[in-house]
N, C-alpha and C. Protein backbone atom coordinates (compact mmCIF):
# COMPACT_ATOMS: atom_id res chain seq x y z
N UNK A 1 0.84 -1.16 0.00
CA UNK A 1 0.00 0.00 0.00
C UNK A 1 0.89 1.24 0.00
N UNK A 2 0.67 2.01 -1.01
CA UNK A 2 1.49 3.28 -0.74
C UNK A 2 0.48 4.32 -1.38
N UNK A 3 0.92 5.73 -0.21
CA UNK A 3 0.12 6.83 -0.15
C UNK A 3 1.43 7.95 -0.34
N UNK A 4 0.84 8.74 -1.04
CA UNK A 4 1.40 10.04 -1.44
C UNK A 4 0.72 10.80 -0.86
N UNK A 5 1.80 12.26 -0.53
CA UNK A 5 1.44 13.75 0.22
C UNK A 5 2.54 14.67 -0.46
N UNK A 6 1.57 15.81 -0.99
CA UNK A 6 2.47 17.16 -0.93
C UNK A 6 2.93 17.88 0.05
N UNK A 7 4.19 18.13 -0.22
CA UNK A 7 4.36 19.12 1.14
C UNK A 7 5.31 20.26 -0.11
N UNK A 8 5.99 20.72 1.40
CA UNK A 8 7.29 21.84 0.70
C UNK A 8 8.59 21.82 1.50
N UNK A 9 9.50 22.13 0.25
CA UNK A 9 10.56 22.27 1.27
C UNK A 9 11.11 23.82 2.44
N UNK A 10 11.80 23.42 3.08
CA UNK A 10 12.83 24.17 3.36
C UNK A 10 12.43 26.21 3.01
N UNK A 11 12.73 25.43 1.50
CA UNK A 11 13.25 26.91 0.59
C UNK A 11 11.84 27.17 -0.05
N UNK A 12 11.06 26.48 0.10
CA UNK A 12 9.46 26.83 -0.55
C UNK A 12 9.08 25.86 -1.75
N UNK A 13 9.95 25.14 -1.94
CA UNK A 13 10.09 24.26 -3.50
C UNK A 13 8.78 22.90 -2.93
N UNK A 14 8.01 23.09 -4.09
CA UNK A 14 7.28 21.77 -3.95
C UNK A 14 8.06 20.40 -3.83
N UNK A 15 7.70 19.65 -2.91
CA UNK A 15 8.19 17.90 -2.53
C UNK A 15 7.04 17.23 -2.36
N UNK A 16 7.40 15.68 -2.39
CA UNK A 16 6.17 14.69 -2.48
C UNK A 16 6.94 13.88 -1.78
N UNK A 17 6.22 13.48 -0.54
CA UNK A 17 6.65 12.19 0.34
C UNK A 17 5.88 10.96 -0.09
N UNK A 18 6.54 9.85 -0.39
CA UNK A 18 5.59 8.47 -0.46
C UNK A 18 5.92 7.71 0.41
N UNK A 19 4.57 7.00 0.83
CA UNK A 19 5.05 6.15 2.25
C UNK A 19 4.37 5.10 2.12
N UNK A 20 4.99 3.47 2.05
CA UNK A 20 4.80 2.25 1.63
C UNK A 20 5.44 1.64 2.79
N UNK A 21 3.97 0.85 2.57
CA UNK A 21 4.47 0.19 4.21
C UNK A 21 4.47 -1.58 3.26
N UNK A 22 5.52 -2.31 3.41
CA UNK A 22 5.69 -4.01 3.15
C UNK A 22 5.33 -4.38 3.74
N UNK A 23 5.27 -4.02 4.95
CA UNK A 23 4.76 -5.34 6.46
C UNK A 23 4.58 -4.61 7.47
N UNK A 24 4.29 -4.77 8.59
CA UNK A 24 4.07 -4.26 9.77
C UNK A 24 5.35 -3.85 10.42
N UNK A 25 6.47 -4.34 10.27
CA UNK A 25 7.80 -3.41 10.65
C UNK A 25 8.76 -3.57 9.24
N UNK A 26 8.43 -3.14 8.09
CA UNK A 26 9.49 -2.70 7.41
C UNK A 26 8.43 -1.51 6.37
N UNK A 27 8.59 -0.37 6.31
CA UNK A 27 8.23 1.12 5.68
C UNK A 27 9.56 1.85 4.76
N UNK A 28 8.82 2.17 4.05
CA UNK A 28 9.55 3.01 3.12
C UNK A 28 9.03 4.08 2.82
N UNK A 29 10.04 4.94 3.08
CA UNK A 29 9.45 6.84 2.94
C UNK A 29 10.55 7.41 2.20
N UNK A 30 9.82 7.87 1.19
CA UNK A 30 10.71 8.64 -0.38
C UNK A 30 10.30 10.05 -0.09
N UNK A 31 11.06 10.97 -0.04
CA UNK A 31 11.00 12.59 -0.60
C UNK A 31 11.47 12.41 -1.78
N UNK A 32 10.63 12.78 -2.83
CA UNK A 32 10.68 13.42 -3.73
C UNK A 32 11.08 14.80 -4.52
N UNK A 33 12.35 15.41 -4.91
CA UNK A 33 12.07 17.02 -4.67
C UNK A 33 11.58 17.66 -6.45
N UNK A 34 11.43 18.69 -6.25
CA UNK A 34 11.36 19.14 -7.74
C UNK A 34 12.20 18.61 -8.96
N UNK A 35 11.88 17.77 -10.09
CA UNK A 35 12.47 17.29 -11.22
C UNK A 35 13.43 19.14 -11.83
N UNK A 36 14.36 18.49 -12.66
CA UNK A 36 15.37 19.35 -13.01
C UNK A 36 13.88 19.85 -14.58
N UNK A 37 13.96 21.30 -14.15
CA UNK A 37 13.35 21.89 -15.49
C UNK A 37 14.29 22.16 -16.71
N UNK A 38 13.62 21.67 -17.61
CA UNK A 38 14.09 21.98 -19.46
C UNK A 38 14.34 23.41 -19.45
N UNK A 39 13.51 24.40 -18.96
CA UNK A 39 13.48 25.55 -19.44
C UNK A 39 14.53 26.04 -18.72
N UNK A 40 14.82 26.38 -17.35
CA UNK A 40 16.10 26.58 -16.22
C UNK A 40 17.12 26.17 -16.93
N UNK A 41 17.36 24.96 -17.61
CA UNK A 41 18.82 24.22 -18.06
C UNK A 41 18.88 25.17 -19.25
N UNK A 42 17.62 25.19 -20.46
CA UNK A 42 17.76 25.66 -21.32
C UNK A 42 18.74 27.15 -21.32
N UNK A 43 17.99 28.01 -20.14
CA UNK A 43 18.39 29.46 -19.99
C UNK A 43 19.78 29.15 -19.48
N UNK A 44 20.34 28.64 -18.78
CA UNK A 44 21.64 28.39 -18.17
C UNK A 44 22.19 28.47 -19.56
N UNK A 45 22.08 27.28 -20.39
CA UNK A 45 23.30 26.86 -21.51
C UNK A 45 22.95 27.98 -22.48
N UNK A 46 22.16 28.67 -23.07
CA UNK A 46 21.82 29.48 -23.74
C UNK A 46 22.74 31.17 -23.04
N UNK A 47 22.57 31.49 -22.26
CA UNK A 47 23.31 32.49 -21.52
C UNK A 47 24.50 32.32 -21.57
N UNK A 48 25.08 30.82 -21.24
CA UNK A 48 26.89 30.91 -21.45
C UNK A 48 27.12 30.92 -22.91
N UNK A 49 26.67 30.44 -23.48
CA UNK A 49 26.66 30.20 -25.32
C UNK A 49 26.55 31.67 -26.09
N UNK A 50 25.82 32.31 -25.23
CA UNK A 50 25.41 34.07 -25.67
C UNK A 50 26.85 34.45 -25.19
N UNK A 51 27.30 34.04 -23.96
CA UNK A 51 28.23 34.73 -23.35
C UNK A 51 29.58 34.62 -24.44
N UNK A 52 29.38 33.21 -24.53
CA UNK A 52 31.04 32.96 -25.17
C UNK A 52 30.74 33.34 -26.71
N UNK A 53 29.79 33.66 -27.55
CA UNK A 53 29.46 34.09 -28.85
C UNK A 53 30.17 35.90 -28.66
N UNK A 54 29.36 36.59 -27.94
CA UNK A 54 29.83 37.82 -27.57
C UNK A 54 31.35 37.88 -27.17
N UNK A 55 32.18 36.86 -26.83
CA UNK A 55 33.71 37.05 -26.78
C UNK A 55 34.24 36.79 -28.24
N UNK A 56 33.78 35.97 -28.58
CA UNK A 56 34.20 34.85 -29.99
C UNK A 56 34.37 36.35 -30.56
N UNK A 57 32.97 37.11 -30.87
CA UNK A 57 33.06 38.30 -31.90
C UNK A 57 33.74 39.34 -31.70
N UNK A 58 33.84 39.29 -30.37
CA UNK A 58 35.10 41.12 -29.79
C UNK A 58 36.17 40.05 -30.40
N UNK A 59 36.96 39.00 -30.20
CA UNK A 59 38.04 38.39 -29.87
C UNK A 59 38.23 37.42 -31.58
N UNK A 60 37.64 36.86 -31.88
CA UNK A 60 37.74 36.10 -33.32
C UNK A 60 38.46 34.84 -33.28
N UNK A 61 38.16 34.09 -31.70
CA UNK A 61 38.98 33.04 -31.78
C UNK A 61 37.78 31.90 -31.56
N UNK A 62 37.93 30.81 -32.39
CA UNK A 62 37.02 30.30 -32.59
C UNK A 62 37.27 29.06 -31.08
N UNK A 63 38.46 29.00 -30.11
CA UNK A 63 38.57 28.44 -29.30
C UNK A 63 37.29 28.78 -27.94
N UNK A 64 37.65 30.03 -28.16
CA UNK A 64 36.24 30.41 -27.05
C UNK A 64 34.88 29.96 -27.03
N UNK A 65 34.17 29.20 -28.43
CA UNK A 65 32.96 29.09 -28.40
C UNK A 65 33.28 27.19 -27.99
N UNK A 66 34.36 27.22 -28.53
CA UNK A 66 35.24 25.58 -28.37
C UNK A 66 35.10 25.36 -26.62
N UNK A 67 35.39 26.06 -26.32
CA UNK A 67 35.50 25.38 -24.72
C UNK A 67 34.40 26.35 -23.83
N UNK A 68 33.61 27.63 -24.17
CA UNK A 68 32.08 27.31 -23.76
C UNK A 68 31.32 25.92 -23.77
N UNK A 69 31.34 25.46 -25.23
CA UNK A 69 30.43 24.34 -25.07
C UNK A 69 31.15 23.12 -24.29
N UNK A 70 32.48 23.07 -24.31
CA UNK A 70 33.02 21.94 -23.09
C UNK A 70 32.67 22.02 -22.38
N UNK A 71 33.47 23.20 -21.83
CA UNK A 71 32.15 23.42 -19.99
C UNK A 71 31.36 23.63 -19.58
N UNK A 72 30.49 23.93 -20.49
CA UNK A 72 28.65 23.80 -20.40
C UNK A 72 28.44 21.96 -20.22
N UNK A 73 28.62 21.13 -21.03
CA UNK A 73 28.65 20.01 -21.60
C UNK A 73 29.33 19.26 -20.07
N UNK A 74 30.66 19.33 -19.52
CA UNK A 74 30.97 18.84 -18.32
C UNK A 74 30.53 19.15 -17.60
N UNK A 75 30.33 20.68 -17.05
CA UNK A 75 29.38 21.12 -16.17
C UNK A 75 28.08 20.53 -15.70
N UNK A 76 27.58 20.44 -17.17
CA UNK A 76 25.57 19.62 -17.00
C UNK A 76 26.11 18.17 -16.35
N UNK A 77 26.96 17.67 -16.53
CA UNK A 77 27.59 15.98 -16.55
C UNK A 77 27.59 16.11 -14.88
N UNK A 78 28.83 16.51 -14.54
CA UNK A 78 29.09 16.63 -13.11
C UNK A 78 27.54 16.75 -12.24
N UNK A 79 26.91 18.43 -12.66
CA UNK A 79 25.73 18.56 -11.89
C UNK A 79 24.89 17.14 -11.89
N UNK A 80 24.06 17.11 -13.38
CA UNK A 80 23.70 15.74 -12.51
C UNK A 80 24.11 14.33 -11.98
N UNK A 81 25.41 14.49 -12.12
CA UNK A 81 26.09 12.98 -11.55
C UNK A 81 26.37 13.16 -10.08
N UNK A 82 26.46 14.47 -9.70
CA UNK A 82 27.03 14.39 -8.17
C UNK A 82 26.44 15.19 -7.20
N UNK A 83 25.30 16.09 -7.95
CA UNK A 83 24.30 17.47 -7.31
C UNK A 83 23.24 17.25 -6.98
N UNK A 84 22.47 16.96 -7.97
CA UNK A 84 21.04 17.36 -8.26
C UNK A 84 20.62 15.36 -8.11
N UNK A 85 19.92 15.97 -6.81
CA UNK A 85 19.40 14.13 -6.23
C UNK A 85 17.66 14.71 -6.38
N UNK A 86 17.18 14.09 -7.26
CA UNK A 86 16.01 13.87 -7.67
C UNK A 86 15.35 12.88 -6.25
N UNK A 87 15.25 12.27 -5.68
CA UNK A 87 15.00 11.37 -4.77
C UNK A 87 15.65 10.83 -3.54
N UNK A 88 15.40 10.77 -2.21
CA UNK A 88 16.07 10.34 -1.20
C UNK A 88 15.11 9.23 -0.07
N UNK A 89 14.97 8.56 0.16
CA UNK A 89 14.77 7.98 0.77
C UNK A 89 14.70 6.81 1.57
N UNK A 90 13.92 6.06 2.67
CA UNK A 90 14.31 5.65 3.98
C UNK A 90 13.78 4.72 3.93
N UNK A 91 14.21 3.57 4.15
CA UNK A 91 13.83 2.02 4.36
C UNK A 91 14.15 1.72 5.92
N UNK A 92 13.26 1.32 6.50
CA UNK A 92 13.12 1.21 8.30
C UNK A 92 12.68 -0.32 8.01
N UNK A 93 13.23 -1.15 8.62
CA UNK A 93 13.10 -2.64 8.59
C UNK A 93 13.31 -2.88 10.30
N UNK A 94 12.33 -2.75 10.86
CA UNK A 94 12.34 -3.15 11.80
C UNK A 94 13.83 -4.82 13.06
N UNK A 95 13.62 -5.53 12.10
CA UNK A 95 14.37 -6.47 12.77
C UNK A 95 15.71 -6.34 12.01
N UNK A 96 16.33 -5.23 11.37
CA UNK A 96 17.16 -5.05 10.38
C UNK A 96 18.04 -4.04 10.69
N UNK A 97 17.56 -2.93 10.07
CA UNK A 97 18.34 -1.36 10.20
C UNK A 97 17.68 -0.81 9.00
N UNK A 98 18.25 0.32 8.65
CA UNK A 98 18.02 1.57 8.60
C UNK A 98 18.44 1.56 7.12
N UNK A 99 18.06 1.50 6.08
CA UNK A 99 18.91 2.19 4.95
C UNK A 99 18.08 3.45 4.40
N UNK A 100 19.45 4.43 3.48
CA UNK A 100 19.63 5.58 3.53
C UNK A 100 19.76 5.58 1.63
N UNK A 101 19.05 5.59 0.93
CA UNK A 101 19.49 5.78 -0.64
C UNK A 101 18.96 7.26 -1.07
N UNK A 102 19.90 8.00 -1.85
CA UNK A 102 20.31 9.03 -2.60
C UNK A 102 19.89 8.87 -3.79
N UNK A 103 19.25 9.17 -4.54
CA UNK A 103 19.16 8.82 -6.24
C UNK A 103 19.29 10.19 -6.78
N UNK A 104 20.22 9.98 -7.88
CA UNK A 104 20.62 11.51 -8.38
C UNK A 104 19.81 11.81 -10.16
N UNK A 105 19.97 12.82 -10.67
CA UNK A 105 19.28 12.65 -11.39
C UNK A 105 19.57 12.16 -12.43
N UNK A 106 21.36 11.24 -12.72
CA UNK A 106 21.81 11.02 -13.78
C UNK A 106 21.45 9.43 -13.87
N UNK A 107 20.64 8.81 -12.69
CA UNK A 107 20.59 7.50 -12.26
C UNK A 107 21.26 7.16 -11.48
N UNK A 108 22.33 7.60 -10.67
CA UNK A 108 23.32 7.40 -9.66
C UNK A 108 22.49 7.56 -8.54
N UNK A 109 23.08 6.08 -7.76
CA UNK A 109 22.53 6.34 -6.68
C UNK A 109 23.65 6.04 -5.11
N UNK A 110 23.05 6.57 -4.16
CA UNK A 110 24.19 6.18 -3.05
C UNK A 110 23.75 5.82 -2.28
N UNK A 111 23.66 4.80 -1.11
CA UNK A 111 23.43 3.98 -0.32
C UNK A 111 23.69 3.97 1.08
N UNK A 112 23.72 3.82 2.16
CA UNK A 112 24.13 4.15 3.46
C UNK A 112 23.13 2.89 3.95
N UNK A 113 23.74 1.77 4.89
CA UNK A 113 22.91 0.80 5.91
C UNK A 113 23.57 0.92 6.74
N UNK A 114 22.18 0.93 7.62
CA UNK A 114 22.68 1.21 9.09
C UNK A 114 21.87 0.47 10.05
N UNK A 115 22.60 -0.99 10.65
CA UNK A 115 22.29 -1.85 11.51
C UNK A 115 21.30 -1.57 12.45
N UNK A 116 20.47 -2.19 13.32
CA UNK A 116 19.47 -1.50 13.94
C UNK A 116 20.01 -1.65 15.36
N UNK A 117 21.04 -2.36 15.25
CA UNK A 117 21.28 -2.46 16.56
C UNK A 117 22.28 -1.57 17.35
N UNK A 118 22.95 -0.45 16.20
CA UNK A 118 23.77 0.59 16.35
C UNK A 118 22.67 1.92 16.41
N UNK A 119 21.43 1.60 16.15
CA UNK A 119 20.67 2.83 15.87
C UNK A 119 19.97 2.87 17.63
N UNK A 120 20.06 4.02 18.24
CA UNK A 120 19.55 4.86 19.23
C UNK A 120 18.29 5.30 19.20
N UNK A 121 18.01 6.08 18.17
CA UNK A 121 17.05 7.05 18.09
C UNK A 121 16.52 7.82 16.49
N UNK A 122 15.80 7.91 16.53
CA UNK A 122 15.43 8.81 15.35
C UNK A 122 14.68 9.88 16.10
N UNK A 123 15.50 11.19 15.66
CA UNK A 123 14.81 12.35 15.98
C UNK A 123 14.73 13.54 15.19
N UNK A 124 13.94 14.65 15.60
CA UNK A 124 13.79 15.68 14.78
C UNK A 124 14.70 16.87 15.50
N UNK A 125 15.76 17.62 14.87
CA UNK A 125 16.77 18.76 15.55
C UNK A 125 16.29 20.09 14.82
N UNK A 126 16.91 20.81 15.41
CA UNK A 126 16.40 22.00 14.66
C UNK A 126 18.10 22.79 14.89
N UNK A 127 18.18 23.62 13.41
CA UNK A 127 19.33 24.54 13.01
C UNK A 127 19.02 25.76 12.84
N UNK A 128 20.09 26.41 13.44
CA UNK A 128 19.76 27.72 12.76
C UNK A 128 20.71 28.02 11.77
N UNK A 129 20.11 28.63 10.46
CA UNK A 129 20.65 28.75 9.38
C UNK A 129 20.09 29.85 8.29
N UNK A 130 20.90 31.26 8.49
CA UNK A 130 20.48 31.98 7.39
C UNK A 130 19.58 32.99 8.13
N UNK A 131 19.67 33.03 9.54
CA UNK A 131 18.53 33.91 10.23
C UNK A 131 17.20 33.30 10.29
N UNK A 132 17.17 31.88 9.96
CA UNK A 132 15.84 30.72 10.14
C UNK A 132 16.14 30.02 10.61
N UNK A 133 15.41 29.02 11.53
CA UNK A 133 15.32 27.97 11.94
C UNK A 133 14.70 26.91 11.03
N UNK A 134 15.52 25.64 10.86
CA UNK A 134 15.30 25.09 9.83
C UNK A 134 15.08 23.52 11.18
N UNK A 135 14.34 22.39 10.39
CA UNK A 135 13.97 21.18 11.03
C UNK A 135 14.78 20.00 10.10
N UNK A 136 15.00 19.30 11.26
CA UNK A 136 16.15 18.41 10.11
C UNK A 136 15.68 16.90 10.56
N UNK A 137 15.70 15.30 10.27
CA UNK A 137 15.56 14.43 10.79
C UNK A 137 17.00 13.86 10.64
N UNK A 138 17.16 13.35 11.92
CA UNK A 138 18.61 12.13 12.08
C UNK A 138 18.52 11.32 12.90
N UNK A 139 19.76 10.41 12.44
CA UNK A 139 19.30 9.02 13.42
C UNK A 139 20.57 9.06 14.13
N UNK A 140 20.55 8.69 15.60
CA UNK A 140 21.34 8.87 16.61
C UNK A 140 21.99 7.56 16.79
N UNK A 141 23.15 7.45 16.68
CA UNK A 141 23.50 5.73 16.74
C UNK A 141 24.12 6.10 17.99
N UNK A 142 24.02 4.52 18.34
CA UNK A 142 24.48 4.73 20.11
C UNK A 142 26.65 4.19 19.79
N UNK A 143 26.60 4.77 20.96
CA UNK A 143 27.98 5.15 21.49
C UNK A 143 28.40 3.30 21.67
N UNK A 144 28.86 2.23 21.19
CA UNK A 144 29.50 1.04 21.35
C UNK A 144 30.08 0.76 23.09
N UNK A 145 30.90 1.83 23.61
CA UNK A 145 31.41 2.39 24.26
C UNK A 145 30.83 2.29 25.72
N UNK A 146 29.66 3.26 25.66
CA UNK A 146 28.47 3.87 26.34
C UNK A 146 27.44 3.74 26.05
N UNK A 147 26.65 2.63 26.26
CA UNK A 147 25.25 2.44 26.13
C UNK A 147 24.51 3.64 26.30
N UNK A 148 24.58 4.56 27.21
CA UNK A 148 23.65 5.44 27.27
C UNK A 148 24.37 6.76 26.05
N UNK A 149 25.25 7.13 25.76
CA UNK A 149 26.18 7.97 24.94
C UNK A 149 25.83 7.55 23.13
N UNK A 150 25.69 8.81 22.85
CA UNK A 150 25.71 8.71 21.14
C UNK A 150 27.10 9.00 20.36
N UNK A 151 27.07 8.22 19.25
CA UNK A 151 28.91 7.96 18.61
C UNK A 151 28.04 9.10 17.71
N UNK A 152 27.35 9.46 17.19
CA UNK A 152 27.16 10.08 15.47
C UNK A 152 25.75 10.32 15.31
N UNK A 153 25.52 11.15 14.61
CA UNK A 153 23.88 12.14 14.53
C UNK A 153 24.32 11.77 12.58
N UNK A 154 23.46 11.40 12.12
CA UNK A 154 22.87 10.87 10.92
C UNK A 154 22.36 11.99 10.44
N UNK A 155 22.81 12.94 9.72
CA UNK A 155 21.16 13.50 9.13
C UNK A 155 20.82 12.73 7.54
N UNK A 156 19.11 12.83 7.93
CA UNK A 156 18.40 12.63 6.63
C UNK A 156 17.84 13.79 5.73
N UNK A 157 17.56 13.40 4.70
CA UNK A 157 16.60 13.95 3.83
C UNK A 157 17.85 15.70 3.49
N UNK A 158 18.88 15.61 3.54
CA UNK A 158 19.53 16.96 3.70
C UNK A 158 19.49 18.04 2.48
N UNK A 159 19.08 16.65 1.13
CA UNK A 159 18.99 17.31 -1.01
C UNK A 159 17.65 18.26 -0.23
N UNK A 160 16.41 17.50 0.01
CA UNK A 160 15.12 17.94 -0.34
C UNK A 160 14.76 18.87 0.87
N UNK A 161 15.35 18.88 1.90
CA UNK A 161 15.00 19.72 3.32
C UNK A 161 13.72 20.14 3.51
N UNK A 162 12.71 18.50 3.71
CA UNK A 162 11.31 18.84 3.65
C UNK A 162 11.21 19.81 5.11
N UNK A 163 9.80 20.18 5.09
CA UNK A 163 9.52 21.33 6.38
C UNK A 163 9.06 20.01 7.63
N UNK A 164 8.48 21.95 8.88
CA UNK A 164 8.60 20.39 9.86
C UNK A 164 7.18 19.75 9.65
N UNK A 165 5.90 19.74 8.92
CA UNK A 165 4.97 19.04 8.94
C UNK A 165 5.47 17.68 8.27
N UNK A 166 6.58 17.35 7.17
CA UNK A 166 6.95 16.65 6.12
C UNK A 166 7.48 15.59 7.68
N UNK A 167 8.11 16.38 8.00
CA UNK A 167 9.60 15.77 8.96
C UNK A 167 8.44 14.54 9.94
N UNK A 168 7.54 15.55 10.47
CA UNK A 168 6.83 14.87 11.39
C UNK A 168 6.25 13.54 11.07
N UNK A 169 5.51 13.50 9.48
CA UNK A 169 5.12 11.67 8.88
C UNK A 169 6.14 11.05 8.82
N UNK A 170 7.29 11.30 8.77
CA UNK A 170 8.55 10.60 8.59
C UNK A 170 8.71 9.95 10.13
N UNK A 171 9.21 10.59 11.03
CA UNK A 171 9.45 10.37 12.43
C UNK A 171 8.45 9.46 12.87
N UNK A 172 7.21 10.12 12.85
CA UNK A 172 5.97 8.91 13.03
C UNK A 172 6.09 7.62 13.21
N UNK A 173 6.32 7.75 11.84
CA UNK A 173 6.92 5.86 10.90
C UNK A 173 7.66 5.40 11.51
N UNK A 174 9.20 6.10 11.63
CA UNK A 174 10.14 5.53 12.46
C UNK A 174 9.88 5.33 12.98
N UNK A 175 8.76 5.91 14.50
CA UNK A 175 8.88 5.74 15.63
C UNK A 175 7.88 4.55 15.74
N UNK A 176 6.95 4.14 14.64
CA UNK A 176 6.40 3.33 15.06
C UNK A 176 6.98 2.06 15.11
N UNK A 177 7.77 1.72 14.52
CA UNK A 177 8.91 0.51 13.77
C UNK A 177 10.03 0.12 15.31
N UNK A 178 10.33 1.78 15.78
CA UNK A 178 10.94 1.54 16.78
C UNK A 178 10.62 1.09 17.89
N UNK A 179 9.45 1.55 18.28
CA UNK A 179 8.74 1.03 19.61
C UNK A 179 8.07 -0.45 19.36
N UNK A 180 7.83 -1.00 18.05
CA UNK A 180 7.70 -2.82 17.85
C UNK A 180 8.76 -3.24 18.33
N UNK A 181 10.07 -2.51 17.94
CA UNK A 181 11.55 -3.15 18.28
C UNK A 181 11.73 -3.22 19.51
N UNK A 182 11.58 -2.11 20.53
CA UNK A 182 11.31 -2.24 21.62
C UNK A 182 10.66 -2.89 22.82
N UNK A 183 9.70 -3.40 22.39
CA UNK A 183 8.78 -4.13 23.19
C UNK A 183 8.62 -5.40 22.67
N UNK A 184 9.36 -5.60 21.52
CA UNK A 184 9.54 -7.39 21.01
C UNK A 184 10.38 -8.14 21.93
N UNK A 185 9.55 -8.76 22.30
CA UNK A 185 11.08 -9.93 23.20
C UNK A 185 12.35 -10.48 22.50
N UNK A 186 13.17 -9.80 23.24
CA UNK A 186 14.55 -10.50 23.02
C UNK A 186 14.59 -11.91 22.85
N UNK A 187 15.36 -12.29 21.62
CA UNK A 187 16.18 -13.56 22.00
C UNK A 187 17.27 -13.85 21.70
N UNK A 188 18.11 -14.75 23.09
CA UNK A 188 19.30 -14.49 22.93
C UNK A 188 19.83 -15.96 22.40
């Protein structure tokens, strides 16, 4: 079963959370952020192409329009191979852990698992950033060390920086996954 919600981010940009539940402790929650627009890319490469045409003609070297279009051309490559993450989201497997996938918009994707038995907490923090307070979700892995002590604060969702109503269905989920984990009897 999976249900979709609009929200927004952060910066005001429309996002879409989907939330698919497999079983009673394993959920999956996708942010979605705004797809890369034709017209935005268009004006980008069109503006440097104007730019390096207007040198070409003061200047008459036909190298300048030569390596505009290179670095327009690597530029678009890089952005979407290593920038622009079209998708992020959270797989909570209850008797498992935690995974963390990135999908970018060139098809690249990046991965992060995280054992459940290193995981502490999932919570919601808040930053200040820019003269705003911004809401962030991370997962608190416990300290190896110090049972009661945290080794590392996780943040999620960091491409799409849904707001805090977004943050809150997210946490929910977790928390519901977490407290099955909790109250399941051990066995050793």
């Amino acid at each position: 079963m999976a249900e979709e919600r609009r929200f927004r981010s952060a910066c005001g940009a429309p996002i879409t959370l989907r939330r698919r539940q497999h079983s009673a402790s394993c959920r999956e929650l996708a942010v979605r952020g705004p797809r890369l627009q034709l017209r935005s890319l268009s004006a980008a490469t069109s503006a440097v192409w104007l730019a390096a045409y207007g040198l070409f003609a003061l200047s008459e070297n036909s190298m300048v329009l030569s390596a505009a279009i290179f670095i327009t051309l690597i530029g678009l490559i890089i952005y979407l191979h290593f920038v622009k993450i079209d998708q992020e989201s959270l797989l909570v497997i209850g008797s498992l852990g935690i995974q963390v996938t990135s999908s970018y918009a060139s098809g690249k994707e990046s991965t992060i698992f995280i054992e459940m038995g290193q995981v502490k907490d999932v919570v919601i923090n808040e930053a200040i950033h820019m003269q705003k307070v911004i809401y962030y979700l991370c997962i608190l892995l416990q300290d190896p060390e110090d049972p009661q002590g945290i080794s590392e604060v996780v943040p999620l969702f960091q491409s799409s920086k849904p707001r805090l109503d977004c943050l809150i269905e997210v946490y929910k989920s977790c928390q519901e996954i977490l407290e099955q984990r909790k109250t399941a009897p051990q066995s050793n």
